[in-house]
N, C-alpha and C. Protein backbone atom coordinates (compact mmCIF):
# COMPACT_ATOMS: atom_id res chain seq x y z
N UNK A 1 -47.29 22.12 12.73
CA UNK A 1 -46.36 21.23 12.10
C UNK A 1 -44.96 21.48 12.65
N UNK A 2 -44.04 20.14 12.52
CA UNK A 2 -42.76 20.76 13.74
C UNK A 2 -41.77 21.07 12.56
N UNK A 3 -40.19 21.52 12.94
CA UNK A 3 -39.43 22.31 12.54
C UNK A 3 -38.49 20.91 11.89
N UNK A 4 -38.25 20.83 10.82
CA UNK A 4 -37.39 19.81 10.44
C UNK A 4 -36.51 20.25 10.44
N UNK A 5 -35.12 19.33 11.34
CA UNK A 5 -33.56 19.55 11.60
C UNK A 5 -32.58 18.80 10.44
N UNK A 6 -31.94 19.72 9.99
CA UNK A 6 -30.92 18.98 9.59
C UNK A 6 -29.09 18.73 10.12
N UNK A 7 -29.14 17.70 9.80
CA UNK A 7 -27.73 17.34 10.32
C UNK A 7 -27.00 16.48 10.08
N UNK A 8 -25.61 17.68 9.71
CA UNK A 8 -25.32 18.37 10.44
C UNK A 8 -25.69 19.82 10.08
N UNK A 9 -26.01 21.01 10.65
CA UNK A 9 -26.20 22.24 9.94
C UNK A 9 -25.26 22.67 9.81
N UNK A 10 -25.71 22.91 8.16
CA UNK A 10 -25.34 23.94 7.03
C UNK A 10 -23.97 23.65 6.67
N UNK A 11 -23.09 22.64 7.25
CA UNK A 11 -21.73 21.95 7.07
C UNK A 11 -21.19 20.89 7.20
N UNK A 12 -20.77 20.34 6.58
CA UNK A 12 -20.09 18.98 7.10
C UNK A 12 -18.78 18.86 8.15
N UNK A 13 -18.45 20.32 8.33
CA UNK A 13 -17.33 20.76 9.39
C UNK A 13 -17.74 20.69 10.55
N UNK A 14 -19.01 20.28 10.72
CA UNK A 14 -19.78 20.11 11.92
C UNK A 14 -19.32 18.73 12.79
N UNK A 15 -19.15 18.08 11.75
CA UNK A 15 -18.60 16.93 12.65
C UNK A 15 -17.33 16.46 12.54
N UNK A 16 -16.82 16.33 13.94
CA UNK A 16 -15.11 15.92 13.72
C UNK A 16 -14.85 15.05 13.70
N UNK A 17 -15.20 13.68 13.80
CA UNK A 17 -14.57 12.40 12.92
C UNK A 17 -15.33 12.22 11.41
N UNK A 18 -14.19 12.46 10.69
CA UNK A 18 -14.52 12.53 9.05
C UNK A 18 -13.85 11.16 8.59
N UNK A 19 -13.06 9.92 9.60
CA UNK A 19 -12.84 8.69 8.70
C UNK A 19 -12.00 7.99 9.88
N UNK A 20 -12.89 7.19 9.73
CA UNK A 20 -12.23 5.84 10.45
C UNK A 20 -12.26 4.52 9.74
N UNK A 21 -10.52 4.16 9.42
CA UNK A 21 -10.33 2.65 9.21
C UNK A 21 -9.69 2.11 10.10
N UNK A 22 -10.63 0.59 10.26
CA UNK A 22 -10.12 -0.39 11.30
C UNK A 22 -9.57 -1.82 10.85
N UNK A 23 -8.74 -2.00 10.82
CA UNK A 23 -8.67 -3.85 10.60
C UNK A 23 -8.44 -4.56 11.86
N UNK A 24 -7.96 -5.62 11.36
CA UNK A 24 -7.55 -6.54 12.76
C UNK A 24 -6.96 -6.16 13.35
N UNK A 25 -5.85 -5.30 13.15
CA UNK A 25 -4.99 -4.96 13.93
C UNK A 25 -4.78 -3.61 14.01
N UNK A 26 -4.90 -2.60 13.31
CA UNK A 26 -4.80 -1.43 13.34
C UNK A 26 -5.68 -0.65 13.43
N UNK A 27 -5.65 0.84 13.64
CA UNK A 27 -6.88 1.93 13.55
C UNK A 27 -6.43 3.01 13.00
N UNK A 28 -6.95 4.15 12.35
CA UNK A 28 -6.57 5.17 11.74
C UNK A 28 -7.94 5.55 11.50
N UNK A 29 -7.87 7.36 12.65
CA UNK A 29 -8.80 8.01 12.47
C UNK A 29 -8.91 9.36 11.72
N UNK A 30 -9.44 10.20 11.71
CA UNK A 30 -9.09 11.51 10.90
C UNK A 30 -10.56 12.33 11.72
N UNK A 31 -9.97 13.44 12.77
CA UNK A 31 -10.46 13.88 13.81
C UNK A 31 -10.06 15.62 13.18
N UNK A 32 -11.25 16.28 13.07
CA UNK A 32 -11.51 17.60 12.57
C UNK A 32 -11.64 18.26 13.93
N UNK A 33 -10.82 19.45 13.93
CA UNK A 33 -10.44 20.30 15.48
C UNK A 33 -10.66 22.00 14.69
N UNK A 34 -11.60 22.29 14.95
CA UNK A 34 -11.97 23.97 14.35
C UNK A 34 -10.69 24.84 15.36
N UNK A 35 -9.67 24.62 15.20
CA UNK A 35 -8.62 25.31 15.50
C UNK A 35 -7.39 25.40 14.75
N UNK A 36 -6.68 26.65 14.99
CA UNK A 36 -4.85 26.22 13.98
C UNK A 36 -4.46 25.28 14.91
N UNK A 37 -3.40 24.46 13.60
CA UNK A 37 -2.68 23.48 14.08
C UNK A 37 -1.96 24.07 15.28
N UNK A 38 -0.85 24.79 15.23
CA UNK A 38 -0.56 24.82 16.95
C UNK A 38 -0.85 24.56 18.08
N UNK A 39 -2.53 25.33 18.24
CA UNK A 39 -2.85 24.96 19.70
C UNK A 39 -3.06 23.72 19.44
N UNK A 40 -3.37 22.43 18.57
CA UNK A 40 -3.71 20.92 18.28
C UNK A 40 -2.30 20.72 19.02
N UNK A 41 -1.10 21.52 18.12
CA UNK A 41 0.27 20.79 18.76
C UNK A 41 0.05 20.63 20.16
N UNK A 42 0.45 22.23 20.32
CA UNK A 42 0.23 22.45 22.12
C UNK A 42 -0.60 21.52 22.59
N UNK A 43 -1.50 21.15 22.45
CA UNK A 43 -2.39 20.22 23.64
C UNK A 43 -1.38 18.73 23.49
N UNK A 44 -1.00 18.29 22.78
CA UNK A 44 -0.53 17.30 22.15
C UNK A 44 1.09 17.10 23.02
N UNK A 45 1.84 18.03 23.29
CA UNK A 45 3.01 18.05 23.66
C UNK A 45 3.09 18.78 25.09
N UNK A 46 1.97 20.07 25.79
CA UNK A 46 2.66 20.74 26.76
C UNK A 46 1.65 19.36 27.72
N UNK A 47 2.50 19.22 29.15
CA UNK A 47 2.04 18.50 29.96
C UNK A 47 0.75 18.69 30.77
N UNK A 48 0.70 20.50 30.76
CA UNK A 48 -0.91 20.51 31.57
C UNK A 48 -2.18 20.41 30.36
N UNK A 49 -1.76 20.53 29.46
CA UNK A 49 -2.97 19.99 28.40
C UNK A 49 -3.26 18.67 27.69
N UNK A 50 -1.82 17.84 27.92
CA UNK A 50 -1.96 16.80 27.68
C UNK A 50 -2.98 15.81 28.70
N UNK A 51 -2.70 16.10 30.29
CA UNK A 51 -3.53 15.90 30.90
C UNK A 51 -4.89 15.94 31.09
N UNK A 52 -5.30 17.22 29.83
CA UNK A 52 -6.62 17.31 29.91
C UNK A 52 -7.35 16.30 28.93
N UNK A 53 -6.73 15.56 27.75
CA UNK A 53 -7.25 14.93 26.79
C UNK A 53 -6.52 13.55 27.04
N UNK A 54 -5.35 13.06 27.77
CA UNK A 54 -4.71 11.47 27.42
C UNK A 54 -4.43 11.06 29.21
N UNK A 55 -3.85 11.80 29.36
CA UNK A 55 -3.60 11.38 30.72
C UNK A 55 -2.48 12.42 31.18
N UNK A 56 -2.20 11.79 32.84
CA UNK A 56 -1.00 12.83 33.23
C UNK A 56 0.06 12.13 32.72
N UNK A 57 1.24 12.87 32.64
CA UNK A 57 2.27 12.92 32.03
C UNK A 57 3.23 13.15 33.37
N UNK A 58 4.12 11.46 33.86
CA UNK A 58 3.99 11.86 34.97
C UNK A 58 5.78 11.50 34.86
N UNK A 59 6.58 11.67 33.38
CA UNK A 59 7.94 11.67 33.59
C UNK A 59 8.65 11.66 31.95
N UNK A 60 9.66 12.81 31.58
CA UNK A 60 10.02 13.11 30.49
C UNK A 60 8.88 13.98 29.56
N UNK A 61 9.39 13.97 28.61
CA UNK A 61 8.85 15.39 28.06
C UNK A 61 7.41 14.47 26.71
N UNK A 62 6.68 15.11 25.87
CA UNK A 62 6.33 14.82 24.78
C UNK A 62 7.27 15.66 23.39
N UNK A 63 8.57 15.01 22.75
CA UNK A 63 9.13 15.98 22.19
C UNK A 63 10.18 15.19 21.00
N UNK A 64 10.90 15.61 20.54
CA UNK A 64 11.80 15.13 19.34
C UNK A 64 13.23 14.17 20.52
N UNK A 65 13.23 12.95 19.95
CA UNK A 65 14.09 11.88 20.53
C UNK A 65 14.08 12.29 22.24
N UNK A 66 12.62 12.05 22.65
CA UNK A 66 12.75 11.89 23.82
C UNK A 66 11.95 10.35 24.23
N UNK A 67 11.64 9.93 25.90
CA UNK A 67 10.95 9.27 26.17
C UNK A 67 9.72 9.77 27.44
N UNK A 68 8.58 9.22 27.13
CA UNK A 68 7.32 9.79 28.52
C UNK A 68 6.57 8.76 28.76
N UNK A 69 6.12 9.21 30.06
CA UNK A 69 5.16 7.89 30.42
C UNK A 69 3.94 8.51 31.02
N UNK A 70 2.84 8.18 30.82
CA UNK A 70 1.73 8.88 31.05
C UNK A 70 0.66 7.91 31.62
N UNK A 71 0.74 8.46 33.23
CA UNK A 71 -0.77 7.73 33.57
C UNK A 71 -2.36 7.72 33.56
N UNK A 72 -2.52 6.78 32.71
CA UNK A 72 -4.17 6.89 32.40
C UNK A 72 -4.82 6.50 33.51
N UNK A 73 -4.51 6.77 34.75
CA UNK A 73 -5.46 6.58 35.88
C UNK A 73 -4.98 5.44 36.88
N UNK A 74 -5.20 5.30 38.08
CA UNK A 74 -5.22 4.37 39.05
C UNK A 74 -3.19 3.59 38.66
N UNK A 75 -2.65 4.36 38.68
CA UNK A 75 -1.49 3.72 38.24
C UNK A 75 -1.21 3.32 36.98
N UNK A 76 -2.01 3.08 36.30
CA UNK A 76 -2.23 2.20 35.02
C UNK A 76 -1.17 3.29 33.86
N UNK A 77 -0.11 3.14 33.77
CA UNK A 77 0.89 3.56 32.52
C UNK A 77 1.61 3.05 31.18
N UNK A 78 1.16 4.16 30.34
CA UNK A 78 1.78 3.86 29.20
C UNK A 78 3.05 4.07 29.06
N UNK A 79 4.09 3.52 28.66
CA UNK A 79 5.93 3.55 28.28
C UNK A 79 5.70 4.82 26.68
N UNK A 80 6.55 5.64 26.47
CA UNK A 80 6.44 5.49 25.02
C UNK A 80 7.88 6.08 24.75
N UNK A 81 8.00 6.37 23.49
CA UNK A 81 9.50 6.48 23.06
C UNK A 81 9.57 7.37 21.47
N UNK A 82 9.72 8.65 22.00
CA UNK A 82 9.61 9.60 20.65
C UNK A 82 10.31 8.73 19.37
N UNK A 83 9.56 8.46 17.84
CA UNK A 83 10.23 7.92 17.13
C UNK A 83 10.85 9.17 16.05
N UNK A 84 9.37 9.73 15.66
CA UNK A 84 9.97 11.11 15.17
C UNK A 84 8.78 12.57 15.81
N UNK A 85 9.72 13.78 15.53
CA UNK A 85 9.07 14.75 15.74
C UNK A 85 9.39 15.81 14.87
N UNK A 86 8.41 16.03 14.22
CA UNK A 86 8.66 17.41 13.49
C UNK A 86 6.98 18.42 13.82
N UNK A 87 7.32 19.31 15.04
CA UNK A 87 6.37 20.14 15.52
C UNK A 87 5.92 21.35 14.38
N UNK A 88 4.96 21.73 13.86
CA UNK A 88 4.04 21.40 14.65
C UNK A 88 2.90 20.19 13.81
N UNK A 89 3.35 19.43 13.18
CA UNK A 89 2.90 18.90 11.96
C UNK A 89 2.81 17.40 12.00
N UNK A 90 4.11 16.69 12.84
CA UNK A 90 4.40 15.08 12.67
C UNK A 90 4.93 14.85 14.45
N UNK A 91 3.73 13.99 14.98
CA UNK A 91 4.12 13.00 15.80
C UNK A 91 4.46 11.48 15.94
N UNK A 92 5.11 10.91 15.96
CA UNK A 92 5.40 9.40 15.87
C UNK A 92 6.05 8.67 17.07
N UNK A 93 5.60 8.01 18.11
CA UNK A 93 6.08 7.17 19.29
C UNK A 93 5.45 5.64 19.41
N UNK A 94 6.25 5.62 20.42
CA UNK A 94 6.16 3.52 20.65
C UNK A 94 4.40 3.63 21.77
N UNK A 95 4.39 3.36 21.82
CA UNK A 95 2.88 2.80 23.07
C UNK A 95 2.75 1.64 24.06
N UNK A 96 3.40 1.68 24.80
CA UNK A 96 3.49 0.24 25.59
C UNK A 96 3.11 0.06 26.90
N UNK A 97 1.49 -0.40 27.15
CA UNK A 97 1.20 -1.03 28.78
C UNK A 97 1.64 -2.08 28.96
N UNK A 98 1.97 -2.35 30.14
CA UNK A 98 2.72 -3.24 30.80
C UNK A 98 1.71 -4.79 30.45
N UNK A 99 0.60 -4.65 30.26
CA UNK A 99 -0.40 -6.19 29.67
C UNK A 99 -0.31 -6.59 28.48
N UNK A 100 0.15 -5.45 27.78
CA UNK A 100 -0.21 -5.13 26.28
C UNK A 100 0.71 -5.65 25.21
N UNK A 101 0.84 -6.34 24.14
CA UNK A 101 2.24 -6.12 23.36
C UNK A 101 2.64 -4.21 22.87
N UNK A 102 3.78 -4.29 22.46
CA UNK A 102 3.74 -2.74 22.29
C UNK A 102 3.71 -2.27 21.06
N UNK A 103 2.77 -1.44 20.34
CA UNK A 103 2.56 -0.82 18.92
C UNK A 103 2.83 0.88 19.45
N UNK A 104 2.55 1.04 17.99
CA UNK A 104 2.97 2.50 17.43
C UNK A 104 1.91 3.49 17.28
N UNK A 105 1.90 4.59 17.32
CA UNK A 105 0.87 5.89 17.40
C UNK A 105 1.73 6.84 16.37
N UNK A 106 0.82 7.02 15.58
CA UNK A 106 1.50 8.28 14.68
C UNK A 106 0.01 9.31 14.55
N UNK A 107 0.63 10.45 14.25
CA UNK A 107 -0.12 11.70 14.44
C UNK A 107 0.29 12.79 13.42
N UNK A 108 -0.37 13.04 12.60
CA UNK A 108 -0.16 14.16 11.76
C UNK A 108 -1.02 15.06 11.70
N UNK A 109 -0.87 16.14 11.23
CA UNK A 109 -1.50 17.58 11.57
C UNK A 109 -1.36 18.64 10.36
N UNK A 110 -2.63 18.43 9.82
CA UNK A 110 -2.83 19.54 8.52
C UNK A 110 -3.85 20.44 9.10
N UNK A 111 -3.60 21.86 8.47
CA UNK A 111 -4.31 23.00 8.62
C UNK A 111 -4.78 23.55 7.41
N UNK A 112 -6.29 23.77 7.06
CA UNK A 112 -6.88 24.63 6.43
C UNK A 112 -7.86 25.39 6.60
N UNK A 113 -7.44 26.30 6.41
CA UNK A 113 -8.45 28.00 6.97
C UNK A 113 -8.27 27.88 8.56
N UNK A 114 -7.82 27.39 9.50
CA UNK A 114 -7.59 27.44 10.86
C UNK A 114 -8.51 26.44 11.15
N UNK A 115 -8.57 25.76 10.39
CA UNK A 115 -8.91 24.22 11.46
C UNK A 115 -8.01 22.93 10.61
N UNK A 116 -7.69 22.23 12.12
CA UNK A 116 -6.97 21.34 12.37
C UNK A 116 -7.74 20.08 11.59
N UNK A 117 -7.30 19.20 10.61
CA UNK A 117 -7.20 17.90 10.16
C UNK A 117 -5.83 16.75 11.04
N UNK A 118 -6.35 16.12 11.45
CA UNK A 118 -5.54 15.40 12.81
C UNK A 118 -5.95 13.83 12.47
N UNK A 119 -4.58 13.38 11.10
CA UNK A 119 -4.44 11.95 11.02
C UNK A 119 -3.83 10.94 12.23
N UNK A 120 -4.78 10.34 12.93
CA UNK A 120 -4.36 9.75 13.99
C UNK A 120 -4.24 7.77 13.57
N UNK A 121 -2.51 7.30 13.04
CA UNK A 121 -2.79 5.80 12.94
C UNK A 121 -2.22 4.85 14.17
N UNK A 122 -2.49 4.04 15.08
CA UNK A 122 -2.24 2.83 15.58
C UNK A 122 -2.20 1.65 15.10
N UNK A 123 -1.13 0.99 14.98
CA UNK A 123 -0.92 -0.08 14.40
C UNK A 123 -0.28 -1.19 15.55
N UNK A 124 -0.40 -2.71 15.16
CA UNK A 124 0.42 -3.39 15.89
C UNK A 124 -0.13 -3.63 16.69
N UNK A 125 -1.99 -3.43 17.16
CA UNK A 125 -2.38 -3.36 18.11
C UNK A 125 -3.29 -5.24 18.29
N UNK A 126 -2.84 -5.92 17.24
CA UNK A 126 -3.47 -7.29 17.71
C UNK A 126 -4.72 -7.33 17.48
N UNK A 127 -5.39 -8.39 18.64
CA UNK A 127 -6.61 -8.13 18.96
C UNK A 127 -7.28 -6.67 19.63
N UNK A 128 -6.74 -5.99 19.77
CA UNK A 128 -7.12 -4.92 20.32
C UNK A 128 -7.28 -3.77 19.94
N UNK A 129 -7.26 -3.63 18.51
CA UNK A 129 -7.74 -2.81 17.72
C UNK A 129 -9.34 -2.25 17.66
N UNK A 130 -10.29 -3.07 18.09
CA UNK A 130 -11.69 -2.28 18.37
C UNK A 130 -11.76 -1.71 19.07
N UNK A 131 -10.97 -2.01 20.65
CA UNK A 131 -11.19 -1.38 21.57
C UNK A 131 -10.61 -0.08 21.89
N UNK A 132 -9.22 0.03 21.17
CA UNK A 132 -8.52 0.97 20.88
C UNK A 132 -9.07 1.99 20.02
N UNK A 133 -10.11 1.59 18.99
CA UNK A 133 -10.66 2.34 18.35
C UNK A 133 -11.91 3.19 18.56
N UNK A 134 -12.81 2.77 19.52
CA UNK A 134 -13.59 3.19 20.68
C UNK A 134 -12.45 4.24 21.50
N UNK A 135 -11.55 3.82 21.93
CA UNK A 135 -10.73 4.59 23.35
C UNK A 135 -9.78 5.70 22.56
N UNK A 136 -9.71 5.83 21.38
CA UNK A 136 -9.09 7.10 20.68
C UNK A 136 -10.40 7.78 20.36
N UNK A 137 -11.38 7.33 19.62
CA UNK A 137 -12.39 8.11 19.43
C UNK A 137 -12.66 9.14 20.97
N UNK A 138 -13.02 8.27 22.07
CA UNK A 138 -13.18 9.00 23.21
C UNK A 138 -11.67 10.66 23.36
N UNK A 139 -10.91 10.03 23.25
CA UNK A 139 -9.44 10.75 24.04
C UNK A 139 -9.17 11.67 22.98
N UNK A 140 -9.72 11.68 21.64
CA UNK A 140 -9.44 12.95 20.48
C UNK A 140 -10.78 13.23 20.87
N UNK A 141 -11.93 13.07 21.35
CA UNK A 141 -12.89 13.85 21.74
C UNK A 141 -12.61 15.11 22.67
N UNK A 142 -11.63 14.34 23.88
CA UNK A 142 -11.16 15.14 25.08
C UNK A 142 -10.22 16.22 24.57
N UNK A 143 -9.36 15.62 23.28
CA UNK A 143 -8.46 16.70 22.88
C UNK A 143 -9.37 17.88 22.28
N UNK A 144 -10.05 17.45 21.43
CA UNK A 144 -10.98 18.71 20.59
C UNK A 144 -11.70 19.59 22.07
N UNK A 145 -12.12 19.21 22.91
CA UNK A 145 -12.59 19.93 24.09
C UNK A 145 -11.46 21.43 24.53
N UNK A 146 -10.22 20.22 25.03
CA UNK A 146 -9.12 20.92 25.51
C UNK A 146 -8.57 22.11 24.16
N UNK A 147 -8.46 21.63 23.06
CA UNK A 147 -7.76 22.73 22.10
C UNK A 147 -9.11 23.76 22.03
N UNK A 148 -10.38 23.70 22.45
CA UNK A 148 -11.13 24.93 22.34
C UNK A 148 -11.31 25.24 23.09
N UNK A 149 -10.48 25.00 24.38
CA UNK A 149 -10.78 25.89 26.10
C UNK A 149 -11.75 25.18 26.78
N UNK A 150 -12.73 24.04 26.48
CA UNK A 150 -13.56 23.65 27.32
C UNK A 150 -13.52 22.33 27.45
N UNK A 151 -12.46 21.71 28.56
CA UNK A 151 -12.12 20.24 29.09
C UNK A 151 -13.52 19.38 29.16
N UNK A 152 -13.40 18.28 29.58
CA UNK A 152 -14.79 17.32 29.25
C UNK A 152 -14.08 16.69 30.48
N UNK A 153 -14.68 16.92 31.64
CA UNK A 153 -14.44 16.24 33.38
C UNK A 153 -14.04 14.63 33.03
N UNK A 154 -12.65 14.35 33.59
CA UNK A 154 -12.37 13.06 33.41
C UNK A 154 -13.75 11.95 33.65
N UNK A 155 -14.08 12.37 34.90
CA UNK A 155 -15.16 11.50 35.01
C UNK A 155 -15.74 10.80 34.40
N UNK A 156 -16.51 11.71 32.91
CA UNK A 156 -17.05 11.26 32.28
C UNK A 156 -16.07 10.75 30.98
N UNK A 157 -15.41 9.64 30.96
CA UNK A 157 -14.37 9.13 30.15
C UNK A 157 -15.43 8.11 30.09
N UNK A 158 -15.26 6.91 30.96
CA UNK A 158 -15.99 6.13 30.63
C UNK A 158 -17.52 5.77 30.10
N UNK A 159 -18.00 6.91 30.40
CA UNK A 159 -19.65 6.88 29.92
C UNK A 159 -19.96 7.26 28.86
N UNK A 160 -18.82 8.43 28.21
CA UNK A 160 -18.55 8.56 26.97
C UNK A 160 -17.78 7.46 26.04
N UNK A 161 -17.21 6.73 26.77
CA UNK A 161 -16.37 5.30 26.01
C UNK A 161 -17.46 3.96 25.70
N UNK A 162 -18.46 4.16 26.64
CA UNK A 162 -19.85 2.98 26.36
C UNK A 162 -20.76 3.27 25.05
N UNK A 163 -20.72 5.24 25.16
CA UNK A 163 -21.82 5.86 23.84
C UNK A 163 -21.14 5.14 23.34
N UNK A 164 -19.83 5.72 22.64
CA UNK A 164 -19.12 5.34 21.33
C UNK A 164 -19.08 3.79 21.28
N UNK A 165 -18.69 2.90 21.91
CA UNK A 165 -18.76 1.53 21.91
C UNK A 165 -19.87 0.61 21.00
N UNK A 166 -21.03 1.38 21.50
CA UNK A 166 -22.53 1.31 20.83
C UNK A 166 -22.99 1.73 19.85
N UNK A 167 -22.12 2.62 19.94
CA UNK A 167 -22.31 3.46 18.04
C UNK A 167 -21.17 2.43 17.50
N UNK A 168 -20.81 2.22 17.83
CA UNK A 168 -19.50 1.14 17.07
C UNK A 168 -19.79 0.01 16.80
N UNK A 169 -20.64 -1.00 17.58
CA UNK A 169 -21.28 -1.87 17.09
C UNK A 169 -21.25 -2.38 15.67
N UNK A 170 -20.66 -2.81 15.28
CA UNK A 170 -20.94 -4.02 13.82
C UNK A 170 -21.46 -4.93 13.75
């Protein structure tokens, strides 16, 4: 007789997206990182770790009343524009591709017992809120990798962006 699995074992800390709301226009996820908030900051703000989960960071800082622009590949860049920063806890900036109209990214960061609770909302995003909501699921995947030392090869961005797509399905 075979071994019945449960899952997730023995915790519900097992899995790190604990809530996603979507409407027409917006997304807001809530992404569980078995780490202290800091290193969440750190990946979030220093430039060689940001690279490992969003893209390169290829001018200005991630920081309190600054501006950065970060390429997600093949040229393709985001504008953004620190709105607020209070490290290591509150991120808030503008988001703007050059196709795109431009919305907002906010990021907050609670800690209990040394793992990271990581309120992630986008708003303003139009029609493009599903897809955005698929493409954060992927890129807080890459972050949870990077804040525990083990990157997830860009490569596989997109093949991981089709799973989730399909699990997304409505």
């Amino acid at each position: 007789m075979g071994t019945l699995l449960k899952w997730p074992p023995n915790r519900l800390a097992a899995v790190p997206l604990i809530q996603v709301d979507d409407d027409s226009v917006n997304v807001s996820l809530t992404w569980r990182i078995e780490v202290p908030r800091a290193r969440v900051w750190q990946c979030i703000t220093d430039a060689d770790l940001l690279s490992q989960w969003l893209g390169e960071l290829v001018s200005g800082v991630v920081g309190a009343e600054s501006e950065f622009v970060v390429d997600h590949g093949d040229d393709y860049c985001c504008r953004s524009t620190v709105l607020a920063c209070s490290g290591p806890s509150r991120l808030h900036f503008t988001w703007h591709f050059p196709d795109e109209p431009a919305s907002k990214v906010g990021m907050e960061l609670k800690e209990s017992g040394g793992t990271t609770a990581l309120q992630l909302t986008h708003s303003g995003l139009g029609d493009l809120a599903e897809s955005y909501r698929d493409g954060w699921c992927v890129h807080l995947s890459y972050l949870e990798a990077a804040a525990l030392g083990t990157p997830i090869p860009p490569s596989m961005f997109w093949r991981l962006h089709r799973t989730i797509a399909q699990l997304n399905v409505r």
